[in-house]
Protein backbone atom coordinates (compact mmCIF):
# COMPACT_ATOMS: atom_id res chain seq x y z
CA UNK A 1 -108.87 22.66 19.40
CA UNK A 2 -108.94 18.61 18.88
CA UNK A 3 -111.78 16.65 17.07
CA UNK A 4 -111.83 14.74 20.03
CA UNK A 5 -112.09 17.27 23.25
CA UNK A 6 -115.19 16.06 24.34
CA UNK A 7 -113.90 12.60 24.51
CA UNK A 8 -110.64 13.59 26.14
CA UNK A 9 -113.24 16.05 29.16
CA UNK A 10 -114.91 12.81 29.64
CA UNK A 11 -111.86 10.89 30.07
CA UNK A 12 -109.88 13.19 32.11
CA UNK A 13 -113.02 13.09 34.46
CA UNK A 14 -113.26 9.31 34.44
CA UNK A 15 -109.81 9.25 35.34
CA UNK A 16 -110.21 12.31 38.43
CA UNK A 17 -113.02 10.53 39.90
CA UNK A 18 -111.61 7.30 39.46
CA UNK A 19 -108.54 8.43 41.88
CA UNK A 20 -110.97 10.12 44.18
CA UNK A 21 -112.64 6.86 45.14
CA UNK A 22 -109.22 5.05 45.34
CA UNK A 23 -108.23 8.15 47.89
CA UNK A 24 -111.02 9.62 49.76
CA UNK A 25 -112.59 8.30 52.79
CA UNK A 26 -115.59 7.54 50.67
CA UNK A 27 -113.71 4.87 48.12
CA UNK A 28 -115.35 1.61 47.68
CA UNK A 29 -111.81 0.57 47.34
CA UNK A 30 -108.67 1.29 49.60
CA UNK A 31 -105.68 1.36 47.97
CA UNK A 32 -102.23 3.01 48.68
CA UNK A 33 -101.88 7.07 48.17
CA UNK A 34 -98.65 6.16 45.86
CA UNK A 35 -100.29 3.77 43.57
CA UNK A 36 -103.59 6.17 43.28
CA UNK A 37 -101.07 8.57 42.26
CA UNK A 38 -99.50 6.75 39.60
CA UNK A 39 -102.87 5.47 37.81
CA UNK A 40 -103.02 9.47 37.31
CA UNK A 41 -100.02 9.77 36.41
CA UNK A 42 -100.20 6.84 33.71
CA UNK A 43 -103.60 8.23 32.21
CA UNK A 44 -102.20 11.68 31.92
CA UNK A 45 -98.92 10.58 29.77
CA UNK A 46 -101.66 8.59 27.67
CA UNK A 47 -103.74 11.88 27.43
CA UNK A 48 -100.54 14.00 26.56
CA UNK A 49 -99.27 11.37 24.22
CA UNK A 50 -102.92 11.10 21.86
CA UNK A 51 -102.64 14.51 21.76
CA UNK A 52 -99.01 14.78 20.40
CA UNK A 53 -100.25 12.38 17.44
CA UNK A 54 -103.24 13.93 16.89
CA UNK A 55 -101.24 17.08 16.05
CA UNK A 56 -98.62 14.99 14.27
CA UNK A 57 -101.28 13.97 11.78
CA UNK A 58 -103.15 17.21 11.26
CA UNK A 59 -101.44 18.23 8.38
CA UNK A 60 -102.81 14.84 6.72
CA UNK A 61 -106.36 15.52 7.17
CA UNK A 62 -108.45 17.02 4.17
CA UNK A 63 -111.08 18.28 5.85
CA UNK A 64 -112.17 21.30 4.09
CA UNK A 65 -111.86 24.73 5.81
CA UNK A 66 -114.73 27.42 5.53
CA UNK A 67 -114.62 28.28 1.68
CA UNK A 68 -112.55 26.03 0.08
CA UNK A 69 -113.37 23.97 -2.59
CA UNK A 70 -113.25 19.64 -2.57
CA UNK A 71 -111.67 19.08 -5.39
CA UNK A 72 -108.20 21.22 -4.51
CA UNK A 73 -106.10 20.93 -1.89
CA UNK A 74 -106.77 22.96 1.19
CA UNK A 75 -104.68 25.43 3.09
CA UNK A 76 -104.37 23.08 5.99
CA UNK A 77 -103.04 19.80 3.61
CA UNK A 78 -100.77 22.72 1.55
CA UNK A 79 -99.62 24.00 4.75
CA UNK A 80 -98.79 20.88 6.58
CA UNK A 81 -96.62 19.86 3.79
CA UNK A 82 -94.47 23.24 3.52
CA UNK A 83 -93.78 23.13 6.91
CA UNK A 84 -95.02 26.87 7.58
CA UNK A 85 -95.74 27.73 11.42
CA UNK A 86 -99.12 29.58 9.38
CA UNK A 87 -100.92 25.95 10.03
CA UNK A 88 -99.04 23.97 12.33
CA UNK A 89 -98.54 26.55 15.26
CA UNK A 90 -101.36 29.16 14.01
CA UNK A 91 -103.66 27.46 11.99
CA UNK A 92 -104.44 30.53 10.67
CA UNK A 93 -107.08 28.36 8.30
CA UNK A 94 -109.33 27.82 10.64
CA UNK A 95 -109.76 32.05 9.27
CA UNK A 96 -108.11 32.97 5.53
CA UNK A 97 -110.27 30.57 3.19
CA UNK A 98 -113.45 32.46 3.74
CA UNK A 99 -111.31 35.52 2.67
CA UNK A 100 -109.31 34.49 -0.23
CA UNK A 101 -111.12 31.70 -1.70
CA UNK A 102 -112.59 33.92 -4.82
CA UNK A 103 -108.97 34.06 -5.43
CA UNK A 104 -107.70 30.84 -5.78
CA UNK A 105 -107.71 30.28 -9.41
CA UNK A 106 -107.16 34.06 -10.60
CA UNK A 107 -104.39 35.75 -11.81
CA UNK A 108 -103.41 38.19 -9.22
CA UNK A 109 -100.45 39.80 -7.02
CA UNK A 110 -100.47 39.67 -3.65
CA UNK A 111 -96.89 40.97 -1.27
CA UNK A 112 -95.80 39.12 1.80
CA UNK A 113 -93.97 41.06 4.22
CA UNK A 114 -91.30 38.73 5.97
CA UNK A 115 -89.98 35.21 3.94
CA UNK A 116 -87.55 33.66 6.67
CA UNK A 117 -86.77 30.77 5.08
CA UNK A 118 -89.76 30.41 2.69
CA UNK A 119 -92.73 28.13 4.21
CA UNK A 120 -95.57 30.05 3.71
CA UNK A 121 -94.41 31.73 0.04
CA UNK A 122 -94.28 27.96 -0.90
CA UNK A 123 -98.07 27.55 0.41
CA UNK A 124 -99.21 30.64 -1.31
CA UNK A 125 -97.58 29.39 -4.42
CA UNK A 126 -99.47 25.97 -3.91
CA UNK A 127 -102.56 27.68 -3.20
CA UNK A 128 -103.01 30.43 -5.65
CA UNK A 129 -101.24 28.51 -8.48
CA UNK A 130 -101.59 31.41 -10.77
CA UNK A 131 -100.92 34.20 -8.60
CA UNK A 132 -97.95 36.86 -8.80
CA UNK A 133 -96.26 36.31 -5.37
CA UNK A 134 -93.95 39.11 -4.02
CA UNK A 135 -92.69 39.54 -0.87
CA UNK A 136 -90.36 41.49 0.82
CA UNK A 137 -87.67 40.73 3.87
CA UNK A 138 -85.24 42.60 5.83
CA UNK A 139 -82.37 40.61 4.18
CA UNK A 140 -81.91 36.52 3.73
CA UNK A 141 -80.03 34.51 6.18
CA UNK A 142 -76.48 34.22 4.02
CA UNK A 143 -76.51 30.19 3.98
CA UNK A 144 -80.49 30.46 2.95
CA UNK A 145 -78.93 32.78 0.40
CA UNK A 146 -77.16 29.85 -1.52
CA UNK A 147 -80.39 27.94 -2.33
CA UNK A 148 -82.71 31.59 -2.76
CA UNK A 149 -80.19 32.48 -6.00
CA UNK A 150 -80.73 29.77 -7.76
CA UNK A 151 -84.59 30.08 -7.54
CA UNK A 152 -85.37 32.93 -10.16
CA UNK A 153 -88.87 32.94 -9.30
CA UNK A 154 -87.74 34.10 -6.01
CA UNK A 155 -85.34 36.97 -6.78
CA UNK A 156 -87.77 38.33 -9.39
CA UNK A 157 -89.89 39.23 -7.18
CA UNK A 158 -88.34 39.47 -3.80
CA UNK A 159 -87.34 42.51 -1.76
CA UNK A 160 -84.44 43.20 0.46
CA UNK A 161 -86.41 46.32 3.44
CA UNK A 162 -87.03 47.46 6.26
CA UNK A 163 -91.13 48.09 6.76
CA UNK A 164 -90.15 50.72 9.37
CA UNK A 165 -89.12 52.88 6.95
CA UNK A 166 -91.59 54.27 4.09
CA UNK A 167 -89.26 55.11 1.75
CA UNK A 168 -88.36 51.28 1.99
CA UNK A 169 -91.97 49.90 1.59
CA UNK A 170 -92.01 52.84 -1.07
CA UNK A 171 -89.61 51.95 -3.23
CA UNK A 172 -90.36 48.06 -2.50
CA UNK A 173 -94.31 48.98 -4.94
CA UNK A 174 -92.03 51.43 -7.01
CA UNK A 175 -89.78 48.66 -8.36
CA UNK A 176 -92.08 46.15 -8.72
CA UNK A 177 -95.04 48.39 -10.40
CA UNK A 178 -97.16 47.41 -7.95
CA UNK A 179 -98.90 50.55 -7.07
CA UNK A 180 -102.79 50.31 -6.11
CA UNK A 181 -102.48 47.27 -8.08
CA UNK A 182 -102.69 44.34 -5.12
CA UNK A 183 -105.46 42.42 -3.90
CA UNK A 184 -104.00 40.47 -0.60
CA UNK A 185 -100.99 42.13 1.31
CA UNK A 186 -99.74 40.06 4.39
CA UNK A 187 -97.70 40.92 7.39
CA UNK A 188 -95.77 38.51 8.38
CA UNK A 189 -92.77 40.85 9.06
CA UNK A 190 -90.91 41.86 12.58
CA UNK A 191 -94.21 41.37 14.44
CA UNK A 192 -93.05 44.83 16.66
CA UNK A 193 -96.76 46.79 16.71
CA UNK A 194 -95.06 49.90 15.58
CA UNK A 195 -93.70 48.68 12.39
CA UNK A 196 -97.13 46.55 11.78
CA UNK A 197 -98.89 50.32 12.01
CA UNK A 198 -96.63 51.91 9.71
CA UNK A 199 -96.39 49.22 6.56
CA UNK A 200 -100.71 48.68 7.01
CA UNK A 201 -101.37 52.97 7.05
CA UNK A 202 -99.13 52.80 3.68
CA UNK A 203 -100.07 49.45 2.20
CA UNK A 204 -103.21 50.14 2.30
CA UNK A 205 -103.56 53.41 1.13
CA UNK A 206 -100.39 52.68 -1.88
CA UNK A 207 -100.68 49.45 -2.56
CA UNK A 208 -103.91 47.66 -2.24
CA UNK A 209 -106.53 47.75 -4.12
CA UNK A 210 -110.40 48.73 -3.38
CA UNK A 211 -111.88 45.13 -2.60
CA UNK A 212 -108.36 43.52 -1.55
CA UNK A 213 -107.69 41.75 1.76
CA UNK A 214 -105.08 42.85 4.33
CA UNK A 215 -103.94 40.70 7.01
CA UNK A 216 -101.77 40.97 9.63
CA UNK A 217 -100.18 38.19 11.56
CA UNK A 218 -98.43 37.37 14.76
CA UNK A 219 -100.42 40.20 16.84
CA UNK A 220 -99.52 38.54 20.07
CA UNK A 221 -96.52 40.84 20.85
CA UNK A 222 -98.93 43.52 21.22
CA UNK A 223 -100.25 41.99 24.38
CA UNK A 224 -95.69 41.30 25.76
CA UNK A 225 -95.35 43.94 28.52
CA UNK A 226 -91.73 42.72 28.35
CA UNK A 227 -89.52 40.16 25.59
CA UNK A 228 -87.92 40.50 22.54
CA UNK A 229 -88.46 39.05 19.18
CA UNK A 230 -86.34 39.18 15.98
CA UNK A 231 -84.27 41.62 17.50
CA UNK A 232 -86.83 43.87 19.05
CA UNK A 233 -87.41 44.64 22.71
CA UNK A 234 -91.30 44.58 23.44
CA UNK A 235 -93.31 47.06 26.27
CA UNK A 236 -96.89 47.17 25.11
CA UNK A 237 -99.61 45.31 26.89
CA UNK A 238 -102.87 45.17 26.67
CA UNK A 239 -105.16 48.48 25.70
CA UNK A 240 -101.59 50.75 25.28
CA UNK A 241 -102.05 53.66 23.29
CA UNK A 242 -99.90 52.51 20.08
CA UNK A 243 -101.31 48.39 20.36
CA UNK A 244 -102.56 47.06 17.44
CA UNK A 245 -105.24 45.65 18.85
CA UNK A 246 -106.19 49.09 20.64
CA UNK A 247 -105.99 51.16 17.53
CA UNK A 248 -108.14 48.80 15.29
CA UNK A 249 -110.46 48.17 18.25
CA UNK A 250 -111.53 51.85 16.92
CA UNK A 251 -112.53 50.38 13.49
CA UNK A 252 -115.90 49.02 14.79
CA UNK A 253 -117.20 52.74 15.05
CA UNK A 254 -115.33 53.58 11.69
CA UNK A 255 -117.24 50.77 9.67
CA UNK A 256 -120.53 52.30 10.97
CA UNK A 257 -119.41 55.90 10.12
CA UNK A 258 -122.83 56.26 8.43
CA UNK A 259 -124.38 56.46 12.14
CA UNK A 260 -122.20 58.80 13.81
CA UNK A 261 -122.36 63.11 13.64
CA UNK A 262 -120.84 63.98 10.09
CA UNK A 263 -119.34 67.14 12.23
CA UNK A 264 -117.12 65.06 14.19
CA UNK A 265 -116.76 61.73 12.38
CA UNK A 266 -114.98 58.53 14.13
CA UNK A 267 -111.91 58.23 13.46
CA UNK A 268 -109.18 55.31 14.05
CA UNK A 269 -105.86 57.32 14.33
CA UNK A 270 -104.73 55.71 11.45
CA UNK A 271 -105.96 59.06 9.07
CA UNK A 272 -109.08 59.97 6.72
CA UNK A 273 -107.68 57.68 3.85
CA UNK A 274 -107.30 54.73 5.53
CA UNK A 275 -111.05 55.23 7.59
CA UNK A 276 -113.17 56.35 4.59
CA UNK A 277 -111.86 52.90 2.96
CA UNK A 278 -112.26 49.99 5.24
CA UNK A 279 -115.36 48.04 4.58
CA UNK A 280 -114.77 45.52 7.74
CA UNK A 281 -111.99 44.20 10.23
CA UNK A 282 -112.18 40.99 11.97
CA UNK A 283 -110.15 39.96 15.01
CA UNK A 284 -109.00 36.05 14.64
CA UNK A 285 -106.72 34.31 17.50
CA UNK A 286 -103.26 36.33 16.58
CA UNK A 287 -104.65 37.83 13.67
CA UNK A 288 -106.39 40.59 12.33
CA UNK A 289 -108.35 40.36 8.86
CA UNK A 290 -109.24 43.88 7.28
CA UNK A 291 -111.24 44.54 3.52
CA UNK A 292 -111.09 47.37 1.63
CA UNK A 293 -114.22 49.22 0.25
CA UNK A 294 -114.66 48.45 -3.93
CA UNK A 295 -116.21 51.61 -6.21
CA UNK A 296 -119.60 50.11 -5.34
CA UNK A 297 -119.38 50.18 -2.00
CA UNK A 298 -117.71 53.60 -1.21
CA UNK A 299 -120.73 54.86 -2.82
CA UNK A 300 -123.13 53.09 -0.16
CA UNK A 301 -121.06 53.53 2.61
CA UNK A 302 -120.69 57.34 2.44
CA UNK A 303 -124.87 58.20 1.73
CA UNK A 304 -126.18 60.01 4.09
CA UNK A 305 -127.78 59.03 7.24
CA UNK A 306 -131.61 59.36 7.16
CA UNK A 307 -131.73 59.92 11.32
CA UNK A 308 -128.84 62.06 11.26
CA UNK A 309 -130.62 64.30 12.95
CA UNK A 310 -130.56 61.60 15.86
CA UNK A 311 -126.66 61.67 16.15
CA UNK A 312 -126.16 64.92 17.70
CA UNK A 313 -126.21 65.43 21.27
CA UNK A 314 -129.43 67.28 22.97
CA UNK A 315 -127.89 70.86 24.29
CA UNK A 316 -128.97 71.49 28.00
């Protein structure tokens, strides 16, 4: 995670074996159990404490992530300086550049699902300075509320939702005209696994369009057996039926649909519209990263398979 890990192994080992000779009945030198103890102690606190300012000056660095361009800011400086948890609790761009970096200086709309109090929709703004940015929340926090109204950049394009309910994420690309007409949809909503099922299966299908990006943040609650978040009470674990994880852990056989028996295709459980379109997915550390087939490549990706005849089980 740090530029320096190596350097801190080594140390940390120095430091171990340094207190083993003060303590075992091999030491060149015999000193007290207590003050062996305390030269630990001492170098751990130093250990903890470089690694508190290494993370207080992350968001200064300008090291370019995978993608991005040297002459603009990167997600990681933009990030740092909005204050969004995106970079300095996820650093989700260690992953996004590579994704979104053809889209940087385009006109385009992308929809956020979840605002809070705004980090990350002032990031995007910073990053894609020419971008259409809407988003959509389950309502503002009233005293947020007082600063939000006088921003009419904001209300223009915001929505007040629910993504469990499709008549909500429906009417949220209804209002807005925004109907197959989206290249980059982000959750960043309740985080509950059921809700992130229900706005990707219509998102993707409704809103985005073929070649866009959808991501879909804060996975991690698909692996709580137990715990609430923002009002939800968590009971999903790891490889249950309705995770996240579990159902796009399917996809790898859907992206190689051209291999399998065209009687009995693979499937996701997420339905024919949604399989027949995704080009790839990619699992990143509380994140998952998923394309959508263009023209051109729904052509190529639905030929047919010139060993088919290899798919099909032998009958005894």
């Amino acid at each position: 995670m740090f530029e320096n890990s190596p350097y801190i192994l080594l140390l940390s080992i120095s430091v171990f074996v340094n207190v083993l000779f003060y303590t075992s009945n091999f030491s060149f030198v015999s000193i007290p159990k207590e003050e062996a103890v305390s030269v630990l102690r001492s170098s751990t606190v130093a250990l903890e404490e470089n690694h508190t300012r290494r993370l207080a000056d992350s968001t200064k660095l300008t090291a370019v992530g995978p993608g991005e361009n040297k002459k603009m800011e990167t997600m990681r400086v933009i990030g740092g300086r909005t204050h969004t948890d995106k970079i300095y609790q996820h650093r989700y761009d260690r992953y996004y550049p590579r994704y979104l970096r053809h889209l940087r200086n385009k006109q385009f709309k992308m929809f956020e699902i979840g605002f809070l109090f705004g980090e990350s929709y002032e990031m995007w703004r910073a990053y894609f300075p020419r971008a259409s940015i809407y988003f959509m929340d389950k309502g503002f926090d009233p005293n947020y509320w007082e600063t939000v109204k006088k921003r009419p950049d904001i209300v223009a394009q915001s929505f007040v939702g629910d993504q469990s309910k499709v008549s909500d994420l429906q009417k949220a690309l209804t209002d807005k005209n925004l109907a197959g007409d989206l290249d980059f949809i982000i959750d960043d909503g309740s985080h509950y696994p059921d809700h992130q099922l229900i706005t990707f299966k219509f998102f993707f299908e409704k809103g985005l369009k073929p070649g866009g990006i959808y991501i879909i943040e804060d996975i991690e609650q698909n692996y709580w057996y137990q715990g609430d978040s923002y009002g939800y009470s968590h009971s999903f674990g790891k490889d249950h039926p309705k995770s996240v994880i579990t159902v796009f852990k399917a996809m790898a056989d859907v992206v190689n649909r051209e291999f399998g028996n065209p009687k009995k295709p693979f499937k996701s459980g997420l339905g024919p519209e949604v399989d027949k379109w995704v080009s790839s997915v990619t699992f990143g550390h509380n994140c998952i990263i998923i394309t959508k087939m263009d023209d051109e490549e729904f052509g190529f990706a639905h030929r047919s398979y010139r060993f088919a005849d290899n798919t099909t089980p032998k009958t005894a």
